[in-house]
Protein backbone atom coordinates (compact mmCIF):
# COMPACT_ATOMS: atom_id res chain seq x y z
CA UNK A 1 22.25 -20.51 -16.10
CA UNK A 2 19.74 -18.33 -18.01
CA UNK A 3 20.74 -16.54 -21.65
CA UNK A 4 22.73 -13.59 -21.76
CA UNK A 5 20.20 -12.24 -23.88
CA UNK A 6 17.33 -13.35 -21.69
CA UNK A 7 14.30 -10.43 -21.77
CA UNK A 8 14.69 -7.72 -19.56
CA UNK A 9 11.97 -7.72 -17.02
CA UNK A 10 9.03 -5.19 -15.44
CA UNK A 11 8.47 -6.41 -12.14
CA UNK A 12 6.06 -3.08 -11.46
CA UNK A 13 3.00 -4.18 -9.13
CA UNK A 14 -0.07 -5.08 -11.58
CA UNK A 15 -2.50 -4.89 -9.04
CA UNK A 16 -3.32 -3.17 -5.51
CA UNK A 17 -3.83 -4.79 -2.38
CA UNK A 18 -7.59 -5.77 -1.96
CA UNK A 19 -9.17 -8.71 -0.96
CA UNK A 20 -11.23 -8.23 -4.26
CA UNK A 21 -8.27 -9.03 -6.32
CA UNK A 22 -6.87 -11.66 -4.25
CA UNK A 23 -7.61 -15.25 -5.68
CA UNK A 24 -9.64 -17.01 -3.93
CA UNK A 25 -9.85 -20.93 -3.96
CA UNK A 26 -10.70 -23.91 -1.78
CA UNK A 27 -7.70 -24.30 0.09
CA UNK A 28 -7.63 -20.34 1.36
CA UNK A 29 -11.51 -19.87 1.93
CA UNK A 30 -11.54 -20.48 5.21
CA UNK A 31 -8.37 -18.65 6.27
CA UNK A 32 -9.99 -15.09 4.65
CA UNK A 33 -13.09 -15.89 6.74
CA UNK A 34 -11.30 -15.70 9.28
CA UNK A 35 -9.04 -12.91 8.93
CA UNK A 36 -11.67 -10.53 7.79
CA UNK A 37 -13.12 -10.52 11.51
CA UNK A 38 -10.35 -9.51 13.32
CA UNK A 39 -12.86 -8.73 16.30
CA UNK A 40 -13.65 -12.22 16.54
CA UNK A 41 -10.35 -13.73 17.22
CA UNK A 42 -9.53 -15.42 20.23
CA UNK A 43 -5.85 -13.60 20.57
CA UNK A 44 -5.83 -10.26 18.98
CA UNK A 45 -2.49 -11.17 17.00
CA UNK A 46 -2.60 -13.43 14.66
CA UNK A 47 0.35 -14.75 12.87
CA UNK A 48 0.33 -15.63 8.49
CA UNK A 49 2.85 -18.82 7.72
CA UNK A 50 3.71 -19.64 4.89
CA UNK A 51 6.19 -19.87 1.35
CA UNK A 52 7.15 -17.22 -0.40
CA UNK A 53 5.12 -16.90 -3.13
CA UNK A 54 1.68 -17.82 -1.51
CA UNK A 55 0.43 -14.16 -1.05
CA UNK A 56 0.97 -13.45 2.84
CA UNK A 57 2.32 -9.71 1.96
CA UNK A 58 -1.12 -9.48 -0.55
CA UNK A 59 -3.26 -10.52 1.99
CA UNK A 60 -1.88 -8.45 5.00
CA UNK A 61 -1.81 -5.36 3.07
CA UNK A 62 -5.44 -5.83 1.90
CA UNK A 63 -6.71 -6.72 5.52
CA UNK A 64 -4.49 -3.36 6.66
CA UNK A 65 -6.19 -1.45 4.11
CA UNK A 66 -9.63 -3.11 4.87
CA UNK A 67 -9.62 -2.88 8.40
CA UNK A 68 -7.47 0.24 9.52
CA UNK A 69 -4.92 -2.54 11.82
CA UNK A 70 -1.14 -2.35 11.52
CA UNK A 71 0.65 -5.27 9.39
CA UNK A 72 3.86 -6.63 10.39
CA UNK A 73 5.64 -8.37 7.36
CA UNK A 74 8.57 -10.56 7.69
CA UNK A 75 7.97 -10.34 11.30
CA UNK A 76 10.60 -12.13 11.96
CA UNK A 77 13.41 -10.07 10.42
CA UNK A 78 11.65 -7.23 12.90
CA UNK A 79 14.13 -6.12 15.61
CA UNK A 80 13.39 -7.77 19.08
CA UNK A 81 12.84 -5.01 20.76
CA UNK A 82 10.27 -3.04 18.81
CA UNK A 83 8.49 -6.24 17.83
CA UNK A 84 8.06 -6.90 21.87
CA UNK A 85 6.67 -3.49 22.62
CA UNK A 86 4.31 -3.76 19.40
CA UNK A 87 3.03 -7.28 20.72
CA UNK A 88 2.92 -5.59 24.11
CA UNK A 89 0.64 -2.44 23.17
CA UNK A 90 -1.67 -4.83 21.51
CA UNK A 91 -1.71 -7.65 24.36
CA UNK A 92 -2.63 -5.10 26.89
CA UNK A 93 -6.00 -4.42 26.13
CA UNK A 94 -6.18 -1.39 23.70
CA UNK A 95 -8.92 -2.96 21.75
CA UNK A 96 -6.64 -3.05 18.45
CA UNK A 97 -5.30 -5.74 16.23
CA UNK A 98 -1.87 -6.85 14.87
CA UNK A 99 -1.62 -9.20 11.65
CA UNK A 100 1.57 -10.37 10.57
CA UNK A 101 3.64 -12.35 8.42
CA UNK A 102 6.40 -14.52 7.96
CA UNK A 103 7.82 -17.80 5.90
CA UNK A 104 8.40 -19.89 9.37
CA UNK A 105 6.61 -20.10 12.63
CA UNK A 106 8.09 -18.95 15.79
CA UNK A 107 9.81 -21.48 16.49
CA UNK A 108 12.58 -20.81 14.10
CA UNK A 109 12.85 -17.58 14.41
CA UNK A 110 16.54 -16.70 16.01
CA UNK A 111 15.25 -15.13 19.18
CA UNK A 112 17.26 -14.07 22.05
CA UNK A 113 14.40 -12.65 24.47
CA UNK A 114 12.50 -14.85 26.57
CA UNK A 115 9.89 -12.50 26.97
CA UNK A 116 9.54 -12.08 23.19
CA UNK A 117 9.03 -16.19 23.37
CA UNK A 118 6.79 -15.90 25.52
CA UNK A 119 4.68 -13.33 24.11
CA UNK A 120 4.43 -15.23 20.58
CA UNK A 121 3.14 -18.53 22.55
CA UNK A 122 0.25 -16.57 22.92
CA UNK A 123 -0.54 -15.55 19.26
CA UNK A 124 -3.01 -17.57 16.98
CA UNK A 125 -1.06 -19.18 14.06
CA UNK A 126 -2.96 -19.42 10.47
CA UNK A 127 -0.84 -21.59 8.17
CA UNK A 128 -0.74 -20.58 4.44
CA UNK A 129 -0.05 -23.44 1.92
CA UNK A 130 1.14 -23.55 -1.18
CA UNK A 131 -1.16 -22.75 -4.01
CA UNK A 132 -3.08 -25.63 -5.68
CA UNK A 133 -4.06 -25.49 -8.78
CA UNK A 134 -7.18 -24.05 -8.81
CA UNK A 135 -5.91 -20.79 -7.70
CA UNK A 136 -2.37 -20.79 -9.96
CA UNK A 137 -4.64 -21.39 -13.02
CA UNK A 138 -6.80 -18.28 -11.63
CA UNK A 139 -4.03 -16.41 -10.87
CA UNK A 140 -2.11 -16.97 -13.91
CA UNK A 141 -4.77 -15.92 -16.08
CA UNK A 142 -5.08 -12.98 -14.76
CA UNK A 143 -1.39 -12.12 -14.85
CA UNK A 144 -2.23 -12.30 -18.61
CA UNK A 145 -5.25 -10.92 -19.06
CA UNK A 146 -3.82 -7.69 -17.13
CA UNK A 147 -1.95 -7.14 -19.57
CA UNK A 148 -4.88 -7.78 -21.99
CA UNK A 149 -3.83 -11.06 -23.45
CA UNK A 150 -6.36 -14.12 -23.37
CA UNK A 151 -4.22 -17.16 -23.58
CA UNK A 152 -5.54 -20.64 -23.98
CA UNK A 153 -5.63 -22.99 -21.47
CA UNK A 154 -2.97 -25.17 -22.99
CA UNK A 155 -0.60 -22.26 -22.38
CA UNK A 156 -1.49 -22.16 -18.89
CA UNK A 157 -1.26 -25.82 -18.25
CA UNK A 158 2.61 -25.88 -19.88
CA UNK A 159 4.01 -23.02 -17.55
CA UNK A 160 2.39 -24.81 -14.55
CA UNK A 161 3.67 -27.99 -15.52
CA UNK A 162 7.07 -27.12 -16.45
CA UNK A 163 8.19 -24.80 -14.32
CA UNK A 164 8.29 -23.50 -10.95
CA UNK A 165 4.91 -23.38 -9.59
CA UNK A 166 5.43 -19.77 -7.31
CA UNK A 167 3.45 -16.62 -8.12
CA UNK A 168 6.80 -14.72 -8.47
CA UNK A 169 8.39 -16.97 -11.07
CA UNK A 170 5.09 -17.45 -13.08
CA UNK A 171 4.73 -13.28 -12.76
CA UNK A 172 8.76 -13.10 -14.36
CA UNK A 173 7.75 -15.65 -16.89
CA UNK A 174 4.29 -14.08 -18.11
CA UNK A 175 6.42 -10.87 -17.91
CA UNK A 176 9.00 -12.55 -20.72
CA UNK A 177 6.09 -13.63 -22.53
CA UNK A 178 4.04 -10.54 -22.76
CA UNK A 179 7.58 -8.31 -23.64
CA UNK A 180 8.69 -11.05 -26.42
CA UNK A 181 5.00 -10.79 -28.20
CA UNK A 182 5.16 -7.51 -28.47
CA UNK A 183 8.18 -7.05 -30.22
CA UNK A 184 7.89 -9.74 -32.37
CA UNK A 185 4.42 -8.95 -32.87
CA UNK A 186 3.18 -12.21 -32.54
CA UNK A 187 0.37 -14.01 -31.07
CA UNK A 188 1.44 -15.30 -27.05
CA UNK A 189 0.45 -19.18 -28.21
CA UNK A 190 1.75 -22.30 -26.20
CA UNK A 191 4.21 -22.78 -29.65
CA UNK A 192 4.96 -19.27 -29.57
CA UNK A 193 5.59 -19.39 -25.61
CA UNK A 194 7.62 -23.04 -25.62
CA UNK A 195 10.10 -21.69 -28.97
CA UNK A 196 10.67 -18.48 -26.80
CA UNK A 197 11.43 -20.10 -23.30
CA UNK A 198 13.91 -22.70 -24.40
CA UNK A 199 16.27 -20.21 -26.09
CA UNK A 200 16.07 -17.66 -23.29
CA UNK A 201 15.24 -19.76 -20.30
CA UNK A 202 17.89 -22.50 -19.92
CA UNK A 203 16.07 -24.32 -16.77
CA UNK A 204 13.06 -25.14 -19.07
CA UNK A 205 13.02 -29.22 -20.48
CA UNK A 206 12.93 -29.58 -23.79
């Protein structure tokens, strides 16, 4: 249970979708390579797996906005029968290409139409992992320094350590952070960050 008086948040987008502000790191090299020649790919639908948290929506709005192709996210929350004739139109040979997203694979996906199954057998399947922490460091950082605060590394390495190790709940975090420096006027330190988060963040060890 967090604080009644827990910091109001901004959750406002900080940046927009581009592959030129999307960290990039060992683990999720390849994967871009991939997905930024769509004209290459064996199957011209490709399917993004993966947690929350590990920038699918980022990285199929960039490769929308990069390449002109429709991006289906949360595909699998998509109703049945608009997400066969999409699949269809592109399967059929109109020269186009369909990304999309979603937190499982097909296979979980609660799908009543056989054809639909059928269909997404035929899709190529790029699995997203979590983050390591090459690319949290990077992206946490950054989350910062948007808001034009240089933290020290020892800041960084806390809220990786301690808490949960999503983009989302390190964005609400740095959020707290950056609002509770500015009112008290004080300098966003690892002291300064580790007082503030164990009054108004209950989850955080002491």
């Amino acid at each position: 249970m967090k604080n009644n008086n827990q910091f109001p948040l901004d959750l406002s987008p900080l940046q927009k979708f581009s592959f030129e502000n999307y960290v990039v790191g060992s683990a999720n090299r390849e994967m871009l390579r991939f997905l930024r020649l769509p004209m290459n790919w064996k199957s011209p639908i490709t399917l993004i797996v993966g947690p929350i948290g590990t920038g699918k929506s980022h990285i199929g709005n960039a490769w929308a906005n990069e390449t002109g192709f429709l991006f289906l996210d949360d595909a699998s929350q998509i109703d049945e029968e608009i997400l066969f004739f999409q699949l269809n139109l592109i399967l059929n040979g109109t020269g186009s290409r369909l990304l999309m997203a979603d937190k499982n694979f097909p296979k979980k996906w609660l799908i009543k139409m056989p054809d639909l199954i059928s269909r997404l057998k035929s899709i190529t399947l790029v699995e997203l992992t979590d983050h390591d922490d090459e690319v949290l460091e990077m992206i946490v950082r950054g989350i910062f320094e948007a808001k034009g605060r240089n933290v020290s590394q020892d800041l960084i390495s806390y809220l990786l350590k301690h808490y949960e190790r999503s983009v989302p709940a390190q964005v609400r975090i740095a959020e707290m952070l950056e609002k509770a420096a500015q009112s008290q006027k004080a300098d966003l330190s690892k002291s300064f960050a580790m007082k503030f988060l164990k009054t108004n963040y209950a989850t955080i060890p002491s």
